[in-house]
C-alpha atoms as a PDB file:
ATOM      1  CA  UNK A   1       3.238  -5.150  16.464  1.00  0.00           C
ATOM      2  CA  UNK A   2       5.574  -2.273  15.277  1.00  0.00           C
ATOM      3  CA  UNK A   3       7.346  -4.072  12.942  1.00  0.00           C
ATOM      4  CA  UNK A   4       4.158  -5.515  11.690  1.00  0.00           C
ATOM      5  CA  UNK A   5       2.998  -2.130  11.345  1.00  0.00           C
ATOM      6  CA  UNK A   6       6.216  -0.897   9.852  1.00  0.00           C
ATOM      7  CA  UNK A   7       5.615  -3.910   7.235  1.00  0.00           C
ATOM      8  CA  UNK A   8       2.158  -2.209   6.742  1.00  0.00           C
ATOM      9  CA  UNK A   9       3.514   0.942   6.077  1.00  0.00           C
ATOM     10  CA  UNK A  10       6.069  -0.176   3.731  1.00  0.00           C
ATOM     11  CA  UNK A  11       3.272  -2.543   1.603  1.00  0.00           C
ATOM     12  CA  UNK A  12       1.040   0.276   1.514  1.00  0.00           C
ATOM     13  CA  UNK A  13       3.709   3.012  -0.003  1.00  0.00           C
ATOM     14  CA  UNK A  14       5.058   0.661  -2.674  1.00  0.00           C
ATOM     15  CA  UNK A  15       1.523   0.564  -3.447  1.00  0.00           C
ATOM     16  CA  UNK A  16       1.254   4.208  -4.057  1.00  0.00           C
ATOM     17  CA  UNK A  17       4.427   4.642  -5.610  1.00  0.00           C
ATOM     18  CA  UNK A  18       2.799   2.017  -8.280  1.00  0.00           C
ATOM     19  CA  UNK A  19       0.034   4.150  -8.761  1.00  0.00           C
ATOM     20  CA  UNK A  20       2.245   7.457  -9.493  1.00  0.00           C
ATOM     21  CA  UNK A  21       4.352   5.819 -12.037  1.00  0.00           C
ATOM     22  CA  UNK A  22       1.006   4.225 -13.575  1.00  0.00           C
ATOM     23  CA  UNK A  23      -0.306   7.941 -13.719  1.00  0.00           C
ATOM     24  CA  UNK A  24       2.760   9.741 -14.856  1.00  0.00           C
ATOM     25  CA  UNK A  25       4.816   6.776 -16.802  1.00  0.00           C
ATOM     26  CA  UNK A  26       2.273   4.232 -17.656  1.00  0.00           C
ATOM     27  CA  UNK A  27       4.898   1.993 -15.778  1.00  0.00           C
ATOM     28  CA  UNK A  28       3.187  -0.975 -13.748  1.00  0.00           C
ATOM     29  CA  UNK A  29       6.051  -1.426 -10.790  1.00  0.00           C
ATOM     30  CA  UNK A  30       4.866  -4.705  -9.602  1.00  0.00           C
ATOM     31  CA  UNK A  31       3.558  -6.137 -13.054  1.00  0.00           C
ATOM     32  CA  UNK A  32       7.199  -5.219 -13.943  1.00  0.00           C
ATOM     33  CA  UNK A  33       9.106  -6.872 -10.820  1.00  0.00           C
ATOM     34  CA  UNK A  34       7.310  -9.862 -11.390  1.00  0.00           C
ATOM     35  CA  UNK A  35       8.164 -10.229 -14.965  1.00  0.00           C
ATOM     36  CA  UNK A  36       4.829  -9.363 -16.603  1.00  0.00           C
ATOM     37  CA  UNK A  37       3.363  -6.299 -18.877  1.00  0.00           C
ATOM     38  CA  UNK A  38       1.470  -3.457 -17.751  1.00  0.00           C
ATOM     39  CA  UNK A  39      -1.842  -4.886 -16.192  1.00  0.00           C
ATOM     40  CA  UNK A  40      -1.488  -8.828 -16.545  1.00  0.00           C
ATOM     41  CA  UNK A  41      -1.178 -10.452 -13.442  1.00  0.00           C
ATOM     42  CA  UNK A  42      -0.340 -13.781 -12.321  1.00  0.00           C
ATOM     43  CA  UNK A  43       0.327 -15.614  -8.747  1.00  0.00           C
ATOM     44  CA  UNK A  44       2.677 -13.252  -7.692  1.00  0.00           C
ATOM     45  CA  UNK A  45       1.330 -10.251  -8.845  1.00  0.00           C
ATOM     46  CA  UNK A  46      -1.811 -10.885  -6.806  1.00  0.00           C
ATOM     47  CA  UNK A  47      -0.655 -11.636  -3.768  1.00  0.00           C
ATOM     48  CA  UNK A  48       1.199  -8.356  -4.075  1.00  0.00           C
ATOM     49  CA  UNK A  49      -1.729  -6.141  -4.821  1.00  0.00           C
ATOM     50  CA  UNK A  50      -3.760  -8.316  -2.215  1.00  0.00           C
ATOM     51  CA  UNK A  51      -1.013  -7.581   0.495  1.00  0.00           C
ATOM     52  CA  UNK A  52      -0.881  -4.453  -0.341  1.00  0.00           C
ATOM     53  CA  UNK A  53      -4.847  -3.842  -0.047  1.00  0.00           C
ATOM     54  CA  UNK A  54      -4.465  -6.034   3.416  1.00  0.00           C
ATOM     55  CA  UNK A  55      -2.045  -3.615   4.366  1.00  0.00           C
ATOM     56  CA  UNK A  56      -4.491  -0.636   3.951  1.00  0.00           C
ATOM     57  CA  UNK A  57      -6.776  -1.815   5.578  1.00  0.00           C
ATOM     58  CA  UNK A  58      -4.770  -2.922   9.025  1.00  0.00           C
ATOM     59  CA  UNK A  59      -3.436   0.810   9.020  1.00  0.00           C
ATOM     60  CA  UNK A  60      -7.244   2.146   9.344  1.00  0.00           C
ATOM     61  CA  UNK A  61      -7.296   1.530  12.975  1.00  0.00           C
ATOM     62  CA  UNK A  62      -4.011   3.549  13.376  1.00  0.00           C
ATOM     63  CA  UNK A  63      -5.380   6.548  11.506  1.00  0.00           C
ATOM     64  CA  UNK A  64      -8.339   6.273  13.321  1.00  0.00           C
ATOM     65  CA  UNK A  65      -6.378   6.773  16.583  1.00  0.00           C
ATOM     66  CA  UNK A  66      -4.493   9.375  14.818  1.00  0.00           C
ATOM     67  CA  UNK A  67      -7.330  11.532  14.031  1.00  0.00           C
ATOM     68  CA  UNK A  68      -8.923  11.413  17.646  1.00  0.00           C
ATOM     69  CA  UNK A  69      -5.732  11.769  19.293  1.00  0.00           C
ATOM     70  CA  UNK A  70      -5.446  15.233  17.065  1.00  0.00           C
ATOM     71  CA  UNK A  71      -8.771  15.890  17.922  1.00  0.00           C
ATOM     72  CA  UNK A  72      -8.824  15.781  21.637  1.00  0.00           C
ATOM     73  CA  UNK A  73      -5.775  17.988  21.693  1.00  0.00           C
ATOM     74  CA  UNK A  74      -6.850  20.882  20.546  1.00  0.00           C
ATOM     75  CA  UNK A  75     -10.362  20.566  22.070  1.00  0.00           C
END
């Protein structure tokens, strides 16, 4: 599970380093990796954003523990 997590982790900042260089470069990092232009999208491309977004959401549970765990400490 920590390597799957790790995985997660990885997805999930490649994911927001795409975003920055959208907002500051108006470079699309995955549309470019996969041989496309900024926003088109084809087979690849999708299953990168949708791992990605899959990736988000398995790492809720493990903020969620994160968060409580701080909580109950300093209670």
């Amino acid at each position: 599970m920590r390597y799957l997590k790790a995985l997660f982790l990885l997805l999930v900042i490649v994911g927001g380093l795409n975003w920055l260089l959208i907002g500051l470069a108006q470079i699309d990092l995955v549309a470019t990796l996969t041989g496309m232009s900024f926003g088109e999208t084809n087979v690849l491309s999708s299953l990168i954003y949708i791992l990605v977004g899959i990736s988000a959401l398995a790492l809720l549970p493990t903020l969620m523990q994160w968060v409580t765990a701080d909580e109950r400490a300093t209670a």
